[in-house]
Protein backbone atom coordinates (compact mmCIF):
# COMPACT_ATOMS: atom_id res chain seq x y z
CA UNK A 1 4.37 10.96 9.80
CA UNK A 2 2.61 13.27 7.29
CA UNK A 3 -0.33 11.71 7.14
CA UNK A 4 -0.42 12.01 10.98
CA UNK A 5 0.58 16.01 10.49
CA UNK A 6 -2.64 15.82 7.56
CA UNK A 7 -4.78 14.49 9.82
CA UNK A 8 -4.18 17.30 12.68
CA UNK A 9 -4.41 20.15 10.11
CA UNK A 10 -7.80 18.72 8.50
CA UNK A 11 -8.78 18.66 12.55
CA UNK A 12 -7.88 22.11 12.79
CA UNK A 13 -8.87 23.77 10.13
CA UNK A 14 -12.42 22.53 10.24
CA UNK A 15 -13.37 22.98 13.55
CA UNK A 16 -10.85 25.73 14.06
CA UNK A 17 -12.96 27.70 10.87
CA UNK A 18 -16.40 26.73 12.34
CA UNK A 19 -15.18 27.82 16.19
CA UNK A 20 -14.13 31.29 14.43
CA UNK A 21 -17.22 31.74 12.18
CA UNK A 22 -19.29 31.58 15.82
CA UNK A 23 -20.57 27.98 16.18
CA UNK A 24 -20.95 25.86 18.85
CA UNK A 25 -19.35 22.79 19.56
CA UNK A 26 -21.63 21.70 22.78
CA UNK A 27 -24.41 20.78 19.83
CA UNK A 28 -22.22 18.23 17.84
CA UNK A 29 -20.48 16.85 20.69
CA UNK A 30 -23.69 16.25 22.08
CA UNK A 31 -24.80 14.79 19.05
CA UNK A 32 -21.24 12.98 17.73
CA UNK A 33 -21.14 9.63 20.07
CA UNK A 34 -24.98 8.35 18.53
CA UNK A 35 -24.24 10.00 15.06
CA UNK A 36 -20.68 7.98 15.03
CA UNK A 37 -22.33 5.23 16.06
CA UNK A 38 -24.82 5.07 13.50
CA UNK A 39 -22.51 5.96 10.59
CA UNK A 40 -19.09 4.63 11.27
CA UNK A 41 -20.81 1.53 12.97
CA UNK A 42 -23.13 1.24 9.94
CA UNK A 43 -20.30 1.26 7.67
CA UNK A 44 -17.77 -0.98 9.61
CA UNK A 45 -20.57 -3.59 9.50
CA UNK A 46 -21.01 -2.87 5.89
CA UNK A 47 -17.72 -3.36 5.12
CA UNK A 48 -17.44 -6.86 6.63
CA UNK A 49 -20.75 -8.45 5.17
CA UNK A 50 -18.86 -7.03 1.79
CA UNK A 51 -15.31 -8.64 2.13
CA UNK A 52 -13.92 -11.87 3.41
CA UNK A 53 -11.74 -12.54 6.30
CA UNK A 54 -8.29 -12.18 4.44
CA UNK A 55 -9.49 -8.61 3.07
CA UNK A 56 -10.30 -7.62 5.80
CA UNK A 57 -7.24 -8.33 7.92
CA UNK A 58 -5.35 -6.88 4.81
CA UNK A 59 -7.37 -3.86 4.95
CA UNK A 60 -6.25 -3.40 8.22
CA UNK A 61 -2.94 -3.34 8.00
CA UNK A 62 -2.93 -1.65 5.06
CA UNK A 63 -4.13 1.60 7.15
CA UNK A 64 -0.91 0.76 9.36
CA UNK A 65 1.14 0.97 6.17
CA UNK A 66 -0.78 3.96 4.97
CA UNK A 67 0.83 5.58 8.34
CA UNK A 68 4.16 3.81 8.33
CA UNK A 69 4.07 4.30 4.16
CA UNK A 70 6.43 1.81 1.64
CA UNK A 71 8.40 -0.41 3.08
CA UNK A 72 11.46 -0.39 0.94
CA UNK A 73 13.80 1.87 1.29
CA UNK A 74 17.12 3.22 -0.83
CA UNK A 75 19.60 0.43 1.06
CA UNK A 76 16.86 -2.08 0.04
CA UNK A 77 17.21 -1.08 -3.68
CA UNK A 78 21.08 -0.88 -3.62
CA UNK A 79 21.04 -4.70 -2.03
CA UNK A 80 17.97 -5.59 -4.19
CA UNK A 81 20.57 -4.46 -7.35
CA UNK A 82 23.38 -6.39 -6.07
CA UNK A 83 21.82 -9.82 -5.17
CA UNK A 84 20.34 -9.85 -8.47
CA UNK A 85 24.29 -8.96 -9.77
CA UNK A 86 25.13 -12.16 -7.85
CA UNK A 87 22.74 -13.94 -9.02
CA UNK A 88 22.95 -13.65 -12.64
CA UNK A 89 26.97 -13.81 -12.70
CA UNK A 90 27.13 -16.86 -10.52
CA UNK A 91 24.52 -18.34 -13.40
CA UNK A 92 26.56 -17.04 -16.37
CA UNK A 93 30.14 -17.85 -15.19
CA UNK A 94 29.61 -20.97 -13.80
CA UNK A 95 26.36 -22.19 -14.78
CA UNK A 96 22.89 -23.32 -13.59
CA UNK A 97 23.94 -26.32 -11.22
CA UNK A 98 25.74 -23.69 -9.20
CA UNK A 99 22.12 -22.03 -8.36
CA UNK A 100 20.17 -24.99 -7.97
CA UNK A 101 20.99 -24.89 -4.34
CA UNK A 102 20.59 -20.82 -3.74
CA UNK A 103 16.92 -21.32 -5.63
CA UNK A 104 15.76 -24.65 -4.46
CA UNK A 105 16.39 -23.92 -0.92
CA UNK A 106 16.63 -19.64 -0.53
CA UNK A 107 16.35 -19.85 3.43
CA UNK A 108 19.47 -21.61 3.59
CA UNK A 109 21.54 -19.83 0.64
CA UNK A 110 24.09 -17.42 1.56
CA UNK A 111 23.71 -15.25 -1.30
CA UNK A 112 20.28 -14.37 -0.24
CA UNK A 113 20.68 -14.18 3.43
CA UNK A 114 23.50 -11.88 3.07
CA UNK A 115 20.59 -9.57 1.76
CA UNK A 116 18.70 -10.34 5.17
CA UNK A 117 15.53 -7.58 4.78
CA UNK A 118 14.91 -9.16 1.38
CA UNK A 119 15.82 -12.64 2.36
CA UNK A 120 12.44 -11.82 4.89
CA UNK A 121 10.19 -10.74 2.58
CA UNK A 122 8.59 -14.39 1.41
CA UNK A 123 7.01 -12.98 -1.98
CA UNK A 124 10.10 -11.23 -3.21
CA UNK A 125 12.46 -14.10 -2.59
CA UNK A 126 9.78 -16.59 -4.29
CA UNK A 127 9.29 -14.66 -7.45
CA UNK A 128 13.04 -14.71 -7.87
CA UNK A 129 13.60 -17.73 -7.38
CA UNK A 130 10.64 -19.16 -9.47
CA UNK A 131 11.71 -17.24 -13.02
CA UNK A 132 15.28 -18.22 -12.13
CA UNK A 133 14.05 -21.72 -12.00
CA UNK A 134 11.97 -21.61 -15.71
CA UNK A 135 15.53 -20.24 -16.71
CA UNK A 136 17.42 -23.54 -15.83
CA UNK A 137 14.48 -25.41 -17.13
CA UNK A 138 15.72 -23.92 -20.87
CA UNK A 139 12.75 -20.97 -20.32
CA UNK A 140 15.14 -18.84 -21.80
CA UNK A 141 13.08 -16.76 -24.61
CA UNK A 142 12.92 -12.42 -23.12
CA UNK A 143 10.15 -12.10 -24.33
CA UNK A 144 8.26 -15.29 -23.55
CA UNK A 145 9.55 -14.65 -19.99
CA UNK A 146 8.53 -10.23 -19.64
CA UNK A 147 5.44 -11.60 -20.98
CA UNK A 148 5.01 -14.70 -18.29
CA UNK A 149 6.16 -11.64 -15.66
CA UNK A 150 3.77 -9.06 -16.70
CA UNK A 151 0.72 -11.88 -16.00
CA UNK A 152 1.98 -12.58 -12.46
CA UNK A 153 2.90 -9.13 -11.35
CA UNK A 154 -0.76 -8.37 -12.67
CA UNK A 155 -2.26 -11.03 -10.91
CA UNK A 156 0.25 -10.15 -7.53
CA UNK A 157 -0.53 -6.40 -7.83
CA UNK A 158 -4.24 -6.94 -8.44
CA UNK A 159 -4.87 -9.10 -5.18
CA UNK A 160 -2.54 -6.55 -3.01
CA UNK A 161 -5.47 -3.74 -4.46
CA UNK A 162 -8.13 -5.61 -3.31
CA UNK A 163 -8.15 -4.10 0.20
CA UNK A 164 -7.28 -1.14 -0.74
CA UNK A 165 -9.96 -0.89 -3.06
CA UNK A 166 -13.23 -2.03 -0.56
CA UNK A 167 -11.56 0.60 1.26
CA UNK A 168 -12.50 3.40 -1.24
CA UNK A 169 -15.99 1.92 -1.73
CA UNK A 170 -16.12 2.26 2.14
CA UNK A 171 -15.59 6.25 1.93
CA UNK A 172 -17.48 6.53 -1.29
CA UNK A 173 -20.75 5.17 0.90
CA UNK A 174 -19.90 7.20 3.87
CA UNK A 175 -21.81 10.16 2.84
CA UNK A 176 -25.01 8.32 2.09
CA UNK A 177 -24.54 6.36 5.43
CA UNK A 178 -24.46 10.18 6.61
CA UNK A 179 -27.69 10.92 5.24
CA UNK A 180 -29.54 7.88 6.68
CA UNK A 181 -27.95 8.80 10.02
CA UNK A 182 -29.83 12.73 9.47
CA UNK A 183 -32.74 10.98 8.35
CA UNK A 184 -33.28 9.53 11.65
CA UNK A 185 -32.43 12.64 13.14
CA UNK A 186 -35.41 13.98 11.43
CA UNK A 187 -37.71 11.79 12.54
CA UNK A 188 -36.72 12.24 16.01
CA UNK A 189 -37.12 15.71 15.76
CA UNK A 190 -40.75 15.28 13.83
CA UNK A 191 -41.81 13.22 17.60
CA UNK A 192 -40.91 16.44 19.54
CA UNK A 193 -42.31 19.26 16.87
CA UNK A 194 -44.24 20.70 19.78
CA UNK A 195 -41.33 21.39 21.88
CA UNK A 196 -40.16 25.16 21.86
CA UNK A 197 -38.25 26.66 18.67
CA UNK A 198 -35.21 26.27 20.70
CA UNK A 199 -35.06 22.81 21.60
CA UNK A 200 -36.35 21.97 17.61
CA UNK A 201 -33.43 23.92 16.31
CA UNK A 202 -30.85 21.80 18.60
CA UNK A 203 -32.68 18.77 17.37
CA UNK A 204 -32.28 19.70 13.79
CA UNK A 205 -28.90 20.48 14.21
CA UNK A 206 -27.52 17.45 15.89
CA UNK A 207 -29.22 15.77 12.53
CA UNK A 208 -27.51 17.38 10.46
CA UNK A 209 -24.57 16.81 11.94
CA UNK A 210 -25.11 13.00 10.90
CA UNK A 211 -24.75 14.66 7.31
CA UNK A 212 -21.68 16.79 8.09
CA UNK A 213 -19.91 13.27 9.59
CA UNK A 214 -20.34 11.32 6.85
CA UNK A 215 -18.95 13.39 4.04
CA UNK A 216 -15.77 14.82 6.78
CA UNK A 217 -15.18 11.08 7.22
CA UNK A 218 -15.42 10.41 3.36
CA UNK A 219 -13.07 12.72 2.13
CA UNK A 220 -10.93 13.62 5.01
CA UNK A 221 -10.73 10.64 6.77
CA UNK A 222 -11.22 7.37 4.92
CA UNK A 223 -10.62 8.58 1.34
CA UNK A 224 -7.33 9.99 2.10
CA UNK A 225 -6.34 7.10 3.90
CA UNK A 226 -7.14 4.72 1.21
CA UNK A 227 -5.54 6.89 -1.71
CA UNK A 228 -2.29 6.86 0.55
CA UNK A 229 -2.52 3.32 1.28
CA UNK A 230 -2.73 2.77 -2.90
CA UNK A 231 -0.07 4.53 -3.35
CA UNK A 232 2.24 2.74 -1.25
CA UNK A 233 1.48 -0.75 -2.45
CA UNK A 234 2.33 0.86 -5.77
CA UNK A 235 5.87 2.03 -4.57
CA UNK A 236 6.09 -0.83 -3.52
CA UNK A 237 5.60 -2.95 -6.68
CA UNK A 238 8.65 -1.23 -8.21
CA UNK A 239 10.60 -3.51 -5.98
CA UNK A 240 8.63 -6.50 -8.47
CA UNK A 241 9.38 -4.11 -11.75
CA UNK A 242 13.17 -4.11 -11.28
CA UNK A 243 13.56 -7.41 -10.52
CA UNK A 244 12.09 -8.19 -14.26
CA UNK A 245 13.77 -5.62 -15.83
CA UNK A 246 16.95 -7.07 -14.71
CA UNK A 247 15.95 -10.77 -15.56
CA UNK A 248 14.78 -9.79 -19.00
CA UNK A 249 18.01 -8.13 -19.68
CA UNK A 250 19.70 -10.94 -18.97
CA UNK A 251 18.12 -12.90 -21.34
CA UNK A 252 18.64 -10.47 -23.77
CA UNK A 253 22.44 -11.28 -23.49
CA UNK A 254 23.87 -8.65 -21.54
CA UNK A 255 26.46 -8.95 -18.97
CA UNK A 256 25.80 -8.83 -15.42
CA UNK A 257 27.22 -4.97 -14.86
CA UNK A 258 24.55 -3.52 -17.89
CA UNK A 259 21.88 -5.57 -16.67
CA UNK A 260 21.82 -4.07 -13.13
CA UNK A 261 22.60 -0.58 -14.88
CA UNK A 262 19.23 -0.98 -16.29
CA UNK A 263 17.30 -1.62 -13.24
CA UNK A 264 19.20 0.57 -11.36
CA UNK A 265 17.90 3.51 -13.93
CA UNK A 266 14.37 2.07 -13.32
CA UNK A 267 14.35 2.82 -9.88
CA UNK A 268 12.11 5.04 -8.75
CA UNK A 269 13.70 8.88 -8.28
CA UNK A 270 14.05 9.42 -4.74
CA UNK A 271 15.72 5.83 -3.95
CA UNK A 272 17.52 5.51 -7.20
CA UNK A 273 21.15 5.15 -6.09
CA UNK A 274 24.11 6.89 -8.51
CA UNK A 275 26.12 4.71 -10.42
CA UNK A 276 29.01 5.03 -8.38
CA UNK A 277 26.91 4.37 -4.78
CA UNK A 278 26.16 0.72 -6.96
CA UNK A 279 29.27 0.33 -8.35
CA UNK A 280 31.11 0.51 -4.80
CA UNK A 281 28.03 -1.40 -3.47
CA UNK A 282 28.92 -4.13 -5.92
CA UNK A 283 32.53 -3.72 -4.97
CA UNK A 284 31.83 -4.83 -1.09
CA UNK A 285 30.21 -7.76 -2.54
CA UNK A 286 32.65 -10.72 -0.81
CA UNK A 287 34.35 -13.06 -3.48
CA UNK A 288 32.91 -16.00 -1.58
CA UNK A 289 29.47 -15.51 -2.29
């Protein structure tokens, strides 16, 4: 939603200051179909000789999640909190055969399908179930098991920036893509120099309005879109950071109730729950799960 209001005020504001400073608009809309052709073209086609298939499709959707932004939100750190609760108590009260089943098999476990938005998310559910698993397979040192956690989120977090970052390089070579496209508009103009002064001074303008594209769709455009899209796949990766903060406490020996305390004060500000909204959440939990 903001990025949509951004968008409309960047609009605005820069065609709203050049209509009031006296310009024209006939002479870039005249000139904007070719010009976006040439430079947003040229760089959608550099962008795909650049990136494979799966980076590109991530890319993608990544601008829909730039618009939509993180997709976790308080509720989904409250549950996160209190399936790991269940988790971890069902291990230390009655032991690791009791979840075998809930990890071997997580689509058919009630424990996680009573979470059902986290139950759907395929990479969440796997990396809890995998580091329980090394737990019942004696893989039981913290530290051994922060440091195994760091590697993979690094890895995870790594690939999800991928698209995210060809993105960037995208904007950063918009405004040169902008200068080839003015370049050209030179050289048409060079063909006509004998028209009048008036028709060479709408040529040259509708060149360098290939210049004036490519660095408005740099930084207003692409560039913003990409640094919003970054920073939801790193909201998002706090969702990774509490579940390992809460496994590693664990290990460390400390009972269910301090172990969620910790992630819960690891959440990030404006989802972090109270302790009371996760104590009553932990409440509800029903005694048959």
């Amino acid at each position: 939603m903001f990025l949509i209001i951004g968008l409309v005020i960047v609009l605005a504001m820069v065609f709203g200051g050049y209509l009031l400073a006296g310009g024209k608009m006939e002479i870039i809309l005249h000139a904007l179909p070719h010009e976006l052709m040439v430079i947003f073209g040229g760089a959608i086609g550099a962008f795909i000789i650049a990136n494979s298939l799966g980076i590109i499709k991530k890319a993608l959707a990544g601008c829909v999640k730039a618009f939509k932004g993180a997709k976790w939100t308080s509720q989904d750190y409250v549950d996160l909190l209190s399936l790991l609760f269940i988790l971890i108590k069902t291990m230390r009260t009655k032991g690791v055969v009791a979840i075998e089943q809930h990890i071997e098999h997580p689509e058919e476990s009630k424990i996680f399908n009573y979470f059902p938005r986290i139950a759907a998310d395929h990479h969440v559910v796997a990396f809890i179930a995998d580091y329980l698993r090394m737990m019942t397979m004696n893989f039981e040192d913290p530290h051994q098991m922060e440091e195994a956690m760091d590697k993979d989120l690094e890895r995870h977090h790594a690939e999800e920036h991928e698209p995210q970052h060809s993105m960037q390089v995208m904007a950063d070579g918009l405004p040169a893509i902008g200068i080839v496209a003015a370049v050209l508009g030179i050289i048409k103009t060079m063909a006509s120099i004998n028209e009048p002064v008036e028709i060479l001074g709408r040529l040259v303008g509708g060149a360098l309005v290939g210049t004036f594209l490519g660095i408005f769709l740099s930084y207003l455009i692409v560039a913003p879109i990409a640094g919003r899209f970054g920073q939801v796949l790193a909201e998002e990766a706090k969702f990774f950071d509490i579940i390992k903060t809460v496994l590693v406490s664990h290990l460390h020996g400390n009972p269910p109730q301090i172990s969620v305390e910790i992630g819960r004060r690891n959440v990030p500000a404006h989802h972090q729950p109270s302790f009371n909204e996760l104590e009553n959440a932990l409440d509800e939990i029903p005694p048959d799960l």
